[in-house]
C-alpha atoms as a PDB file:
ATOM      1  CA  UNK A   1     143.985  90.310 108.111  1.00  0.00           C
ATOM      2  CA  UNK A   2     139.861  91.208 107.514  1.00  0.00           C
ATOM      3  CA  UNK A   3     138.775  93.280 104.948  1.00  0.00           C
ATOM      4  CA  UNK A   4     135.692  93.784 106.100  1.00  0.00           C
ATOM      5  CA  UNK A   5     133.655  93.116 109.620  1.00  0.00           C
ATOM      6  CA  UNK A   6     131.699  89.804 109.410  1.00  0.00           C
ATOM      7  CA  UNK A   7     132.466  86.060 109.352  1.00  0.00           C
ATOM      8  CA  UNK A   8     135.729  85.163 108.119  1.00  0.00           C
ATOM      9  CA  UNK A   9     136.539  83.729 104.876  1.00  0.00           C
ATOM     10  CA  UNK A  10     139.493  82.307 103.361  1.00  0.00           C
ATOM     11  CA  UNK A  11     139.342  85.513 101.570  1.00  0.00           C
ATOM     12  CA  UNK A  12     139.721  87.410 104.875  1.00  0.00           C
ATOM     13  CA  UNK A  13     142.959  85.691 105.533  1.00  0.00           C
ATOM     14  CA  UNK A  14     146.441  86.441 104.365  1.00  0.00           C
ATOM     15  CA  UNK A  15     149.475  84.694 105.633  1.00  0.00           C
ATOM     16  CA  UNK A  16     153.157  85.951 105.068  1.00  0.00           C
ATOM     17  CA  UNK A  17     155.989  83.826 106.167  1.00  0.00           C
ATOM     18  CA  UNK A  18     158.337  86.896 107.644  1.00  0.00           C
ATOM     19  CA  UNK A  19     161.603  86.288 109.348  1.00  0.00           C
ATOM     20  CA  UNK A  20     161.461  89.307 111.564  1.00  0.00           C
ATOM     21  CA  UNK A  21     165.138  89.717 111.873  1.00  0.00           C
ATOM     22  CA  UNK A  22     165.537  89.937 108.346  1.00  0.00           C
ATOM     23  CA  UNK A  23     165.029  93.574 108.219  1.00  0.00           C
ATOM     24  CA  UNK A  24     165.922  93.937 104.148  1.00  0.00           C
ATOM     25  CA  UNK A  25     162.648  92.172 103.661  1.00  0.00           C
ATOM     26  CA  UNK A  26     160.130  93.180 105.754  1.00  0.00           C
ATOM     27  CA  UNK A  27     159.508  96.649 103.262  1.00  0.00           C
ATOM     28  CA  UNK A  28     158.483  94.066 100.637  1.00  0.00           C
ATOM     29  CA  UNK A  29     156.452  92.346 103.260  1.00  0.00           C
ATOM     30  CA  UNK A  30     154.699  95.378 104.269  1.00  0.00           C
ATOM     31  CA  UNK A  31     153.698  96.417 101.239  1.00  0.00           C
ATOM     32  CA  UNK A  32     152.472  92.904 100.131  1.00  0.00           C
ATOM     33  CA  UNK A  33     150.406  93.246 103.052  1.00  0.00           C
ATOM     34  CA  UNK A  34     148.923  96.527 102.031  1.00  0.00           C
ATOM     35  CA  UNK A  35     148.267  94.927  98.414  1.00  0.00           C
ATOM     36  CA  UNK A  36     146.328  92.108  99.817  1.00  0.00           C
ATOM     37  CA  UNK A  37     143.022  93.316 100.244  1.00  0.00           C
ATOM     38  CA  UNK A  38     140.824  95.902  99.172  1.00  0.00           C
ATOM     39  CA  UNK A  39     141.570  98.341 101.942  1.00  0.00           C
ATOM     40  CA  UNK A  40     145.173  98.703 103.339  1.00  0.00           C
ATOM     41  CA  UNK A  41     145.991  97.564 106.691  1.00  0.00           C
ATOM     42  CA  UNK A  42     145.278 100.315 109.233  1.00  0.00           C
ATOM     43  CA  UNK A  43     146.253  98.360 112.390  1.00  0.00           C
ATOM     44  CA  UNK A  44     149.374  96.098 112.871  1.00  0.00           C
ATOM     45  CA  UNK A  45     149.630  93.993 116.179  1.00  0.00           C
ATOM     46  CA  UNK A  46     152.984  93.638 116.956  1.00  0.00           C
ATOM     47  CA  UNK A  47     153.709  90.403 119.463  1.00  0.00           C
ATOM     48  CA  UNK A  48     156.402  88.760 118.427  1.00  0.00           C
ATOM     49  CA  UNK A  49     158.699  87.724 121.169  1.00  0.00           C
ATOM     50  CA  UNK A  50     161.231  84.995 122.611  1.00  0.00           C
ATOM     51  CA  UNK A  51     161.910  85.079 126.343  1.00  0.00           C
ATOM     52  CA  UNK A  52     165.083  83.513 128.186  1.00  0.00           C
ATOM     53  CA  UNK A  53     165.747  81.201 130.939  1.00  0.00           C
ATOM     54  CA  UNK A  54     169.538  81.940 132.104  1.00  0.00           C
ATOM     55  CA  UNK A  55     171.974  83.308 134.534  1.00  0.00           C
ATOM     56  CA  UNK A  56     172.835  87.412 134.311  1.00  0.00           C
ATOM     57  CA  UNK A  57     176.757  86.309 134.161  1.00  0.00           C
ATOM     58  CA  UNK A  58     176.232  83.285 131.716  1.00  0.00           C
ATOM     59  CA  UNK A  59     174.734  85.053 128.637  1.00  0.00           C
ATOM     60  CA  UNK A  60     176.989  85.128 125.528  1.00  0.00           C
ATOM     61  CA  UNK A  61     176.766  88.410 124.248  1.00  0.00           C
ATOM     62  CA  UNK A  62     175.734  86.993 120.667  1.00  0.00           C
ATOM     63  CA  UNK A  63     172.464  85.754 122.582  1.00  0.00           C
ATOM     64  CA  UNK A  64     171.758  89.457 123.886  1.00  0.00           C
ATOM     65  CA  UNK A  65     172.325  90.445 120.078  1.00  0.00           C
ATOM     66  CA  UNK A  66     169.827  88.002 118.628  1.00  0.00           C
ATOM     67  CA  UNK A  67     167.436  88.513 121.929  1.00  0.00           C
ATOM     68  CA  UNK A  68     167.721  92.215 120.965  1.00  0.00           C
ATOM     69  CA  UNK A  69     166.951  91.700 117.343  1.00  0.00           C
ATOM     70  CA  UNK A  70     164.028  88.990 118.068  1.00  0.00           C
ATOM     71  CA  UNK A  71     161.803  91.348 120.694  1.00  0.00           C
ATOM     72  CA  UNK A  72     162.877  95.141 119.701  1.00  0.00           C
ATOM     73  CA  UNK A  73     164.668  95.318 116.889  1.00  0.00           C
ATOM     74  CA  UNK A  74     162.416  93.838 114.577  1.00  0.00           C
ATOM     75  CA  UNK A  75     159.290  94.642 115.665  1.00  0.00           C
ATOM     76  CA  UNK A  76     160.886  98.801 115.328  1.00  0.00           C
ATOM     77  CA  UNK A  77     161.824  97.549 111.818  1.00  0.00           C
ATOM     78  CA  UNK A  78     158.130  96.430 110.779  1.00  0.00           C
ATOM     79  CA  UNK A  79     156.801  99.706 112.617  1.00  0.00           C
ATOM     80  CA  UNK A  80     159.206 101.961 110.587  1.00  0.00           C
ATOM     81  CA  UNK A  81     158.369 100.558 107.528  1.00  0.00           C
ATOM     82  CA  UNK A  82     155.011 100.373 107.531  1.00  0.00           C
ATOM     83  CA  UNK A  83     155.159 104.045 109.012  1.00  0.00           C
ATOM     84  CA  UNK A  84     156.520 105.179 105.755  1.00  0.00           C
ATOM     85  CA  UNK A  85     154.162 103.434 103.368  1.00  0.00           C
ATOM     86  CA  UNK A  86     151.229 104.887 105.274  1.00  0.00           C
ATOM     87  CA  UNK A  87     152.875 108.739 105.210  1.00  0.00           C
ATOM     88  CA  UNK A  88     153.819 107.862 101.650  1.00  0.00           C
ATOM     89  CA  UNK A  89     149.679 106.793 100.898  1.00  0.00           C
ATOM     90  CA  UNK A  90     148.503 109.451 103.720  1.00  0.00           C
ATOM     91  CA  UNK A  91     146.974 106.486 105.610  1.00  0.00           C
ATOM     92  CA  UNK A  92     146.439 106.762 109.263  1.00  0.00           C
ATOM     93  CA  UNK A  93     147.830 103.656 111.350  1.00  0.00           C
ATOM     94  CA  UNK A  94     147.631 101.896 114.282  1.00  0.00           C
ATOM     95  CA  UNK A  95     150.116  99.875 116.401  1.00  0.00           C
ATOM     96  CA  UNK A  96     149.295  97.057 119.304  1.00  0.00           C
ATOM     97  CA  UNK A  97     152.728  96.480 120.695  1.00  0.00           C
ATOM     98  CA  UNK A  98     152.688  93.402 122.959  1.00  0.00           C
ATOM     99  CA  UNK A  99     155.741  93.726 125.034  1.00  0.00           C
ATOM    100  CA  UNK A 100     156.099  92.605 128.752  1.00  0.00           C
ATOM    101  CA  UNK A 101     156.008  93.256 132.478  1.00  0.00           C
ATOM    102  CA  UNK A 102     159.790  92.719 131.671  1.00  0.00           C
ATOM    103  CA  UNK A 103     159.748  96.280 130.118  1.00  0.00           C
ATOM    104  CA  UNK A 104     158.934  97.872 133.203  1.00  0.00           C
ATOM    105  CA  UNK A 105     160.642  95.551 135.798  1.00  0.00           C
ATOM    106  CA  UNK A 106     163.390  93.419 136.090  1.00  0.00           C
ATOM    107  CA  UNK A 107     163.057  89.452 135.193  1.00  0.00           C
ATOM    108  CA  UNK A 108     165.330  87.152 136.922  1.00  0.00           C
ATOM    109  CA  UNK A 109     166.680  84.500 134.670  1.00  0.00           C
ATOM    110  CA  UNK A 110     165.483  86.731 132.046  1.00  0.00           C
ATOM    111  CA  UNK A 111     168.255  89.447 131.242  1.00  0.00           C
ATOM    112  CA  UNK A 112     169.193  89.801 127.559  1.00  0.00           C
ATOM    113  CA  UNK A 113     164.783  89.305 127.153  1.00  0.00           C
ATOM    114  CA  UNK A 114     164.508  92.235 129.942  1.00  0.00           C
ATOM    115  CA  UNK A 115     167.260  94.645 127.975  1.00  0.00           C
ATOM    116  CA  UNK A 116     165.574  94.045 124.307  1.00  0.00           C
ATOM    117  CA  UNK A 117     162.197  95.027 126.260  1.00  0.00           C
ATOM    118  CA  UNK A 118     163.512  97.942 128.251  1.00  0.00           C
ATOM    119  CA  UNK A 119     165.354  99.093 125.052  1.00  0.00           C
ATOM    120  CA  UNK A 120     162.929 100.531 122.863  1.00  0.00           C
ATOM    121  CA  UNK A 121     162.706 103.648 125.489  1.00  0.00           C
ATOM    122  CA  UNK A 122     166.133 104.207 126.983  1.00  0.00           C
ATOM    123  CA  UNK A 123     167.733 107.596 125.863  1.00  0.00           C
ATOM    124  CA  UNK A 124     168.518 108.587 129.700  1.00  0.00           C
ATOM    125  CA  UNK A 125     169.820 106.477 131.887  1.00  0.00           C
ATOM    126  CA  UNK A 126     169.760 107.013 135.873  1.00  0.00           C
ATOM    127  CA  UNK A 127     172.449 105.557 137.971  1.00  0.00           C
ATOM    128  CA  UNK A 128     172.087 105.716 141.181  1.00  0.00           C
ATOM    129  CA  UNK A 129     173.187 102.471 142.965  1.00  0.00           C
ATOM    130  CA  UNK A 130     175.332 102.333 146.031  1.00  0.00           C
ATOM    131  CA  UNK A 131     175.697 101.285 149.894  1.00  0.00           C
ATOM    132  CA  UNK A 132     177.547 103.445 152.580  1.00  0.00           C
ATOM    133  CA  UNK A 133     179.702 102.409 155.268  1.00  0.00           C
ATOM    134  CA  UNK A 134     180.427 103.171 158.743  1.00  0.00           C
ATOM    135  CA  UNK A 135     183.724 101.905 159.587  1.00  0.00           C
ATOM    136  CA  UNK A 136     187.197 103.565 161.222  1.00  0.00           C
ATOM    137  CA  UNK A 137     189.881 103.346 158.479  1.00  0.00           C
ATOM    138  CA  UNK A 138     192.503 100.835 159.880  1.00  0.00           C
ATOM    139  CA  UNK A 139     190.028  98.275 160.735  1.00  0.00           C
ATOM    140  CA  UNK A 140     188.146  97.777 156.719  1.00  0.00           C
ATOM    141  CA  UNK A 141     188.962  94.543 155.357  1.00  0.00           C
ATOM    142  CA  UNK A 142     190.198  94.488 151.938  1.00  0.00           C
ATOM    143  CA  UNK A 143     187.584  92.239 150.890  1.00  0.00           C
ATOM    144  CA  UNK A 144     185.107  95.344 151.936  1.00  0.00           C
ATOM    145  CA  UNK A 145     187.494  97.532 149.815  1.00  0.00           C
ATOM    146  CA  UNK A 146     186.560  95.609 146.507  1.00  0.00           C
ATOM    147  CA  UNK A 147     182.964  95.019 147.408  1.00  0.00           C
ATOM    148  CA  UNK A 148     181.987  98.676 148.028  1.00  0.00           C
ATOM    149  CA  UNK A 149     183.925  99.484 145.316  1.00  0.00           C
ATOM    150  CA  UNK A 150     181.863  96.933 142.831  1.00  0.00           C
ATOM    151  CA  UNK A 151     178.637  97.947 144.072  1.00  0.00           C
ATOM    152  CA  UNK A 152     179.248 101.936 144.311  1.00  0.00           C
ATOM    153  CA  UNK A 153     181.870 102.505 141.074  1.00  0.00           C
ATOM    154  CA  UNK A 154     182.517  99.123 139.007  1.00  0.00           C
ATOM    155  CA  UNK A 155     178.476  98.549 138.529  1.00  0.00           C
ATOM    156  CA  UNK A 156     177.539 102.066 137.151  1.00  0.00           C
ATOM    157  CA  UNK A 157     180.649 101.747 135.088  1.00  0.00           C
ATOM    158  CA  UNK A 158     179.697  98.178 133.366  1.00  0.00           C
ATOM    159  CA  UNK A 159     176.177  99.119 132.747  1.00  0.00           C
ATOM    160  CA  UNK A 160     177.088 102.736 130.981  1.00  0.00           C
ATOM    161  CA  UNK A 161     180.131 100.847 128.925  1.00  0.00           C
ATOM    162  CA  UNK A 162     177.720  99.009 127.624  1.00  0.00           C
ATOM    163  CA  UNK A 163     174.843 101.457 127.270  1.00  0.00           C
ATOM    164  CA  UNK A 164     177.365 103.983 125.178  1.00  0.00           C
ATOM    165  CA  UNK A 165     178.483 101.019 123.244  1.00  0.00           C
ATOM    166  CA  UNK A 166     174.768 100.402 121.853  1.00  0.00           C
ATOM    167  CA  UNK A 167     174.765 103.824 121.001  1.00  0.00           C
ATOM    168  CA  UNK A 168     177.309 104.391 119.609  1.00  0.00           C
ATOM    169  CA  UNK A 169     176.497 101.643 117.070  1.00  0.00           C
ATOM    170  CA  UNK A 170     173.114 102.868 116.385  1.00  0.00           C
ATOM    171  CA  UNK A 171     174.000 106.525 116.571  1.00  0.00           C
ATOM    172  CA  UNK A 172     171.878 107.354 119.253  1.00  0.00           C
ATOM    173  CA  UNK A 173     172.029 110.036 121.901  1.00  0.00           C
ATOM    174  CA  UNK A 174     172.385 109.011 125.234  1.00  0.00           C
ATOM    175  CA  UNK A 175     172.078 110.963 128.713  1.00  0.00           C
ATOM    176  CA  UNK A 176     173.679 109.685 132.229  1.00  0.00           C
ATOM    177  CA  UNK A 177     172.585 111.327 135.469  1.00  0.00           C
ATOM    178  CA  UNK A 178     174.848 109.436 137.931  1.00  0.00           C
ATOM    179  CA  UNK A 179     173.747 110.067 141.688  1.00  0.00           C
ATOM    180  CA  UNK A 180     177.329 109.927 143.152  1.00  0.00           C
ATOM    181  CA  UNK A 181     177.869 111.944 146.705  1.00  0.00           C
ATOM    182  CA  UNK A 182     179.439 114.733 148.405  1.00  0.00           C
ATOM    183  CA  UNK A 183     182.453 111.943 149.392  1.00  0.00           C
ATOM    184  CA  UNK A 184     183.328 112.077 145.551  1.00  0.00           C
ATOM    185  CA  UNK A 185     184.423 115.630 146.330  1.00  0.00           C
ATOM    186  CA  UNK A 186     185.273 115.365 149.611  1.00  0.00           C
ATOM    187  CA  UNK A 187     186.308 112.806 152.246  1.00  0.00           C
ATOM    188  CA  UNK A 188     183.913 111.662 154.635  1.00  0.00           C
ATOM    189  CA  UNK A 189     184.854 110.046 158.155  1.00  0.00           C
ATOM    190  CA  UNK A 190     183.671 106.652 158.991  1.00  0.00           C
ATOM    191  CA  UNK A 191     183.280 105.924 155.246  1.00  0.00           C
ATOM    192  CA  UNK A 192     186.912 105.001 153.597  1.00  0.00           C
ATOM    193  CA  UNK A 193     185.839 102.349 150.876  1.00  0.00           C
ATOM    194  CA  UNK A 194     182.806 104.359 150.035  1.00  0.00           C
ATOM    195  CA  UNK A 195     184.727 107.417 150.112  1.00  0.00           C
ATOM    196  CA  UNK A 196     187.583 106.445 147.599  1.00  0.00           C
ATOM    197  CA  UNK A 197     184.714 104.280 145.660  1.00  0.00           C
ATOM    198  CA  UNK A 198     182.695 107.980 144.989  1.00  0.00           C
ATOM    199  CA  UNK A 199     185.779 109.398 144.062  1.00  0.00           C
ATOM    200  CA  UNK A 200     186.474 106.525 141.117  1.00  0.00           C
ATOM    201  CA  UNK A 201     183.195 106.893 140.407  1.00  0.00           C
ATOM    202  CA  UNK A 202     183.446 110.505 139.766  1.00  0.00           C
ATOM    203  CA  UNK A 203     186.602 109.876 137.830  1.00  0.00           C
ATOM    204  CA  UNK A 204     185.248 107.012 135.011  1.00  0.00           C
ATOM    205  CA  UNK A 205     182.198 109.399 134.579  1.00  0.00           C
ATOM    206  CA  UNK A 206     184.380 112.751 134.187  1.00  0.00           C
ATOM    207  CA  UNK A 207     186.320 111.558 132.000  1.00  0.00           C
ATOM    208  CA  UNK A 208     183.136 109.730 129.986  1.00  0.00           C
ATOM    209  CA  UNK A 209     182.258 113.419 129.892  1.00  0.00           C
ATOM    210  CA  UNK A 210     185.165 114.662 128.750  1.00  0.00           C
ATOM    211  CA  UNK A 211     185.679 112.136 125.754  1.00  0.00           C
ATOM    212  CA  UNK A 212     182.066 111.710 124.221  1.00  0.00           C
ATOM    213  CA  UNK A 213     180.323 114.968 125.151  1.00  0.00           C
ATOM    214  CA  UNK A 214     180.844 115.351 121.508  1.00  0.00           C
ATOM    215  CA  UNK A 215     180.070 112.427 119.986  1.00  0.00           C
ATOM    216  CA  UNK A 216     175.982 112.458 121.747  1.00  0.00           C
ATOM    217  CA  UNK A 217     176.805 111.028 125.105  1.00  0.00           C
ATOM    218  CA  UNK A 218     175.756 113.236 127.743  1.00  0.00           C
ATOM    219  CA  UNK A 219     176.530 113.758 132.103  1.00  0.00           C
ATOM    220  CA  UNK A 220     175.424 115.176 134.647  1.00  0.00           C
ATOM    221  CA  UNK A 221     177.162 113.916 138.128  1.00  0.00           C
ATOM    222  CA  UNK A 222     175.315 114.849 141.205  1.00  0.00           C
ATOM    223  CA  UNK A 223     176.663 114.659 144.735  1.00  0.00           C
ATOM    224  CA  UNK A 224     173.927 114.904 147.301  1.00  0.00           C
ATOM    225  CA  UNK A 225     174.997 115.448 150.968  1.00  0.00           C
ATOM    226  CA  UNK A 226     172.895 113.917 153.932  1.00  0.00           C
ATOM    227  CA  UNK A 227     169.653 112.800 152.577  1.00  0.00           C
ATOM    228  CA  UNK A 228     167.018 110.856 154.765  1.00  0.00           C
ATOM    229  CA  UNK A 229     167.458 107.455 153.623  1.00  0.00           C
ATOM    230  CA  UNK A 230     167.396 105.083 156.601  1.00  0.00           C
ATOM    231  CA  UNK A 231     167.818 102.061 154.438  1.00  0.00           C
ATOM    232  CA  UNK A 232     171.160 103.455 153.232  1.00  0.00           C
ATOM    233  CA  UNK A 233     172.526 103.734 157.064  1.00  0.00           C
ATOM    234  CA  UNK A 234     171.176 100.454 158.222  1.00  0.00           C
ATOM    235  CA  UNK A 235     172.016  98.385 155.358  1.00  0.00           C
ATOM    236  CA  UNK A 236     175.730 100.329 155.073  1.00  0.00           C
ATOM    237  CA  UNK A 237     179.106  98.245 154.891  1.00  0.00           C
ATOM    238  CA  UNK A 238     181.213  97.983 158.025  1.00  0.00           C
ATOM    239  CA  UNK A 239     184.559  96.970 158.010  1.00  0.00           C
ATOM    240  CA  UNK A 240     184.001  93.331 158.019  1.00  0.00           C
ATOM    241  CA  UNK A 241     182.264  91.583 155.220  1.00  0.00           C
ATOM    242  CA  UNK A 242     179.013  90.581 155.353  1.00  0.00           C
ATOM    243  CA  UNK A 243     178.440  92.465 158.319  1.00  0.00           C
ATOM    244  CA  UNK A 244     175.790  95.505 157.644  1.00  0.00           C
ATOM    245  CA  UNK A 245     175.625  98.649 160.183  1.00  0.00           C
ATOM    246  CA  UNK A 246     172.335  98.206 161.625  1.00  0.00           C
ATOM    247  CA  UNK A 247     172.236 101.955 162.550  1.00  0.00           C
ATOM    248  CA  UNK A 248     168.527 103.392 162.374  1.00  0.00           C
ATOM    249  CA  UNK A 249     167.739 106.353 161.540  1.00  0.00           C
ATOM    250  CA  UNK A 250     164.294 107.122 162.867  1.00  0.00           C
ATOM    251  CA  UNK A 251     163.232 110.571 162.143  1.00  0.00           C
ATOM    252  CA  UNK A 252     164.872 113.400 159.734  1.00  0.00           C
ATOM    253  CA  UNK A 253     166.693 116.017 161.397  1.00  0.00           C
ATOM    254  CA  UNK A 254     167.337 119.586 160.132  1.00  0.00           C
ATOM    255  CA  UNK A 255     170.389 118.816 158.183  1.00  0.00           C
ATOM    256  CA  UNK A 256     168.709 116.213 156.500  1.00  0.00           C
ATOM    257  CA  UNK A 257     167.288 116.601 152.748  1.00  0.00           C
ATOM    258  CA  UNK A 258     164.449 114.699 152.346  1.00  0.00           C
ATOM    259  CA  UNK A 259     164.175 111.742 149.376  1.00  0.00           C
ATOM    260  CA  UNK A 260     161.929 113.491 147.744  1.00  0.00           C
ATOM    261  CA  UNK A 261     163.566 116.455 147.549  1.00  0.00           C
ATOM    262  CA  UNK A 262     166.674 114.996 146.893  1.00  0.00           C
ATOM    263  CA  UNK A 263     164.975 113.447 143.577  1.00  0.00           C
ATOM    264  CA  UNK A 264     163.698 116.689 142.702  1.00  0.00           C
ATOM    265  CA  UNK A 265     167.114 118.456 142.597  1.00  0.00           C
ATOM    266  CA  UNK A 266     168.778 115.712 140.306  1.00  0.00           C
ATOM    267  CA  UNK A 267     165.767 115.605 137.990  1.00  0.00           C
ATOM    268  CA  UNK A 268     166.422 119.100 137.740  1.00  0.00           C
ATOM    269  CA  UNK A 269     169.922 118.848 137.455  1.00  0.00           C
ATOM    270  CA  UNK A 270     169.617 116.402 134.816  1.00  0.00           C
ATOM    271  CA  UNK A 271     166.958 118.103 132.639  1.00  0.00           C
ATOM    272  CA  UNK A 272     169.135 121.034 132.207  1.00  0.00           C
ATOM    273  CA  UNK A 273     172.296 118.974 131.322  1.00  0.00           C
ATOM    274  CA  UNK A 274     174.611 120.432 134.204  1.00  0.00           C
ATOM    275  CA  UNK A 275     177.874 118.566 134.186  1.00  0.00           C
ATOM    276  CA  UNK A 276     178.189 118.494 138.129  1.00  0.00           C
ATOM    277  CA  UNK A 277     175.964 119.639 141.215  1.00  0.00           C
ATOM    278  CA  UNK A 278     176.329 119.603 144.530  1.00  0.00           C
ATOM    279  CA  UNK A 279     173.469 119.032 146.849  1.00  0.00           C
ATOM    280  CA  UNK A 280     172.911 119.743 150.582  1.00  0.00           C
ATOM    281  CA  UNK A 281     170.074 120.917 153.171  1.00  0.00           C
ATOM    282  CA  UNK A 282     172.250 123.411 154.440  1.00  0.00           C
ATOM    283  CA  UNK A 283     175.184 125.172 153.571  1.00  0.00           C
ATOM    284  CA  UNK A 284     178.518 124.000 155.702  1.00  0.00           C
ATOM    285  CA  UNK A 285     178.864 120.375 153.523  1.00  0.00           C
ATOM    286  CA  UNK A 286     178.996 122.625 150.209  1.00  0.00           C
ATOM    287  CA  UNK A 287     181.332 125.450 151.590  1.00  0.00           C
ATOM    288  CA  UNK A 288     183.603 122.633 152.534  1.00  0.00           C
ATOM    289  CA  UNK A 289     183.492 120.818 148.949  1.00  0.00           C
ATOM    290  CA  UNK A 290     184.678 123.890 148.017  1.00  0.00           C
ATOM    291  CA  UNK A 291     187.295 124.484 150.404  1.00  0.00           C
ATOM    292  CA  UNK A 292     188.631 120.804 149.816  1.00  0.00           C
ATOM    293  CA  UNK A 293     188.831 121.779 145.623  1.00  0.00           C
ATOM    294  CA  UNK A 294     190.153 125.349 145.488  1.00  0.00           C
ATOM    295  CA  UNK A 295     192.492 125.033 148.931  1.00  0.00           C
ATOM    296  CA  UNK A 296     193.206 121.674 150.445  1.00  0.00           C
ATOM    297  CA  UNK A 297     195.922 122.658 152.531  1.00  0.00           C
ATOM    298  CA  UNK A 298     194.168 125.649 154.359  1.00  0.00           C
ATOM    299  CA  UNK A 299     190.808 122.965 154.791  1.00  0.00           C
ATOM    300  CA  UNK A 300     193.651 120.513 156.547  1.00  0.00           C
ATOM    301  CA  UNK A 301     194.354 122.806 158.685  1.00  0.00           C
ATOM    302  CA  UNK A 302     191.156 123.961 159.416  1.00  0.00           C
ATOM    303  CA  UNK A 303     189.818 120.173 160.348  1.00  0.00           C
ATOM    304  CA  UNK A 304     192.416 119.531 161.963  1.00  0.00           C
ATOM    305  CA  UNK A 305     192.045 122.363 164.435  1.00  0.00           C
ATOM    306  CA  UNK A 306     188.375 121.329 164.782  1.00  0.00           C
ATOM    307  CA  UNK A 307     189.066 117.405 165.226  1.00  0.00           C
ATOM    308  CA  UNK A 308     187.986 114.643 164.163  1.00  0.00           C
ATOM    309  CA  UNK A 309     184.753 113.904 167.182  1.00  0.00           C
ATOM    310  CA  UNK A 310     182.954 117.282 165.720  1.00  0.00           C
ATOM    311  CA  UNK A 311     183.587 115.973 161.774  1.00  0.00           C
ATOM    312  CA  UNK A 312     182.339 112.869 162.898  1.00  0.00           C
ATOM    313  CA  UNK A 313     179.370 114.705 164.660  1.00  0.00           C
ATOM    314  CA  UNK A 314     178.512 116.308 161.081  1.00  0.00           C
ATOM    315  CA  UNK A 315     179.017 113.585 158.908  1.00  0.00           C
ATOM    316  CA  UNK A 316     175.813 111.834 160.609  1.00  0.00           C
ATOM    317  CA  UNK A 317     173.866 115.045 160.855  1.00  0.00           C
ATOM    318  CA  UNK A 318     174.153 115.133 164.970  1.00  0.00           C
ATOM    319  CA  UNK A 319     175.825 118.265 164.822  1.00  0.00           C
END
């Protein structure tokens, strides 16, 4: 700490041992601080910091509690109380926080270190993983089954356990907005794993809704229709594992949303807190998710009349 611009003295320099996860102490510390010198501090540096070398599935979860309280926790602690001395004194105040690339992008090897760094701005969280699949229904290995249902229900599900967890703890509010699909509502042909996969997704985040809607946890479920994502076809599950569709999709069609737009509408939908929303370029997909919820068997009867090569037709936009 300086007291004044110029060369620096032993005078100029104050050191404090300071646990930093010792948060009972570090009021007394910043106030000792303040006390020090002539002037009180008016800018705190905050770079404390201990990164990780380890596999995501091989972290105890005591090291992602002391990880946690090492790189956010403590440095918030510091800031909070040396917030209130300087509103108590009517001091202004400046913060340097030295976090990490880690706080903006994943770090492999690095995941309790890339939470604690990512966690001193998370009060909405977007989930929006998944993989599609073109397959016919008898020929889907069960090993597909469990695979697309990991990746497209049992991986939102872990991370927002854990998320509501934390803030619960810490009373915090917390928002989801969980990019599901239109096969959550309805059941889409050439895509049976997906399909019942969108449809347990839909059911752990209803009922999330339904239980802690109350208690600061917030949903909004969207179900976008065909959106112009050529990754998603190519990249889909077939009915084998391992093997990917390879389909390309190389220009948007009418009954295509775009990405963008697509991104717009649950942005929107998430900002105003809507429990559900159903999204689609044009109108059919949504007149049949409502068919399918208010009268199944009249829709069965309807499809099957129509047959399964003109569903098929509309489920990839080619009709």
């Amino acid at each position: 700490m300086v007291s004044e611009v110029g060369v620096l003295s032993s005078d100029d320099i104050c050191v404090l041992p300071v646990d930093i996860t010792e948060f009972g102490t570090l009021e007394t510390k910043v106030q000792f601080a303040n006390e020090c010198f002539q002037h009180p501090v008016d800018t705190i540096i905050l770079c404390s910091g201990q990164s990780q070398r380890a596999e995501w599935t091989e972290v105890d979860t005591a090291v992602d509690e002391q990880c946690f309280r090492v790189n956010a926790l403590g440095p918030t602690a510091i800031a909070r109380a040396a917030v209130r001395y300087s509103q108590r004194h009517s001091l202004k105040l400046m913060f340097i926080v030295v976090s990490s690339l880690c706080g903006i992008i994943p770090a492999p090897l690095s995941p309790s270190y890339t939470a604690a760094k990512h966690a001193l701005m998370v009060d909405t969280i977007i989930l929006c993983s998944g993989q599609s699949q073109r397959a016919e229904w008898t020929e889907v290995d069960t090993a597909v089954d469990e695979q697309c249902f990991r990746v497209n229900a049992l991986g939102p599900t872990a991370i927002a356990r854990a998320a509501v967890r934390y803030s619960q703890r810490h009373s915090l509010k917390l928002m989801f907005i969980v990019v599901s699909s239109l096969c959550g509502i309805i059941p889409a042909p050439l895509s049976p794993s997906y399909t019942a996969a969108k449809h347990a997704l839909m059911g752990y985040f209803r009922l999330l809704n339904l239980e802690y809607s109350h208690r600061g946890v917030y949903v909004t479920i969207v179900c976008p229709s065909l959106t112009y994502a050529p990754n998603n076809v190519r990249n889909a599950f077939t009915g084998t594992l391992g093997k990917l569709n390879g389909e390309v999709i190389a220009t948007i069609t009418k009954k295509h949303m775009s990405s963008e737009r697509a991104a717009q509408l649950i942005l929107i939908a998430g900002a105003n807190r809507i429990s559900e929303a159903s999204l689609s370029q044009t109108p059919l997909p949504l007149l049949f998710a409502y068919s399918f919820t208010f009268f199944p068997d009249l829709t069965y009867r309807l499809v099957r009349a129509i047959g399964p090569t003109v569903l098929r037709r509309m489920r990839t936009g080619t009709d």
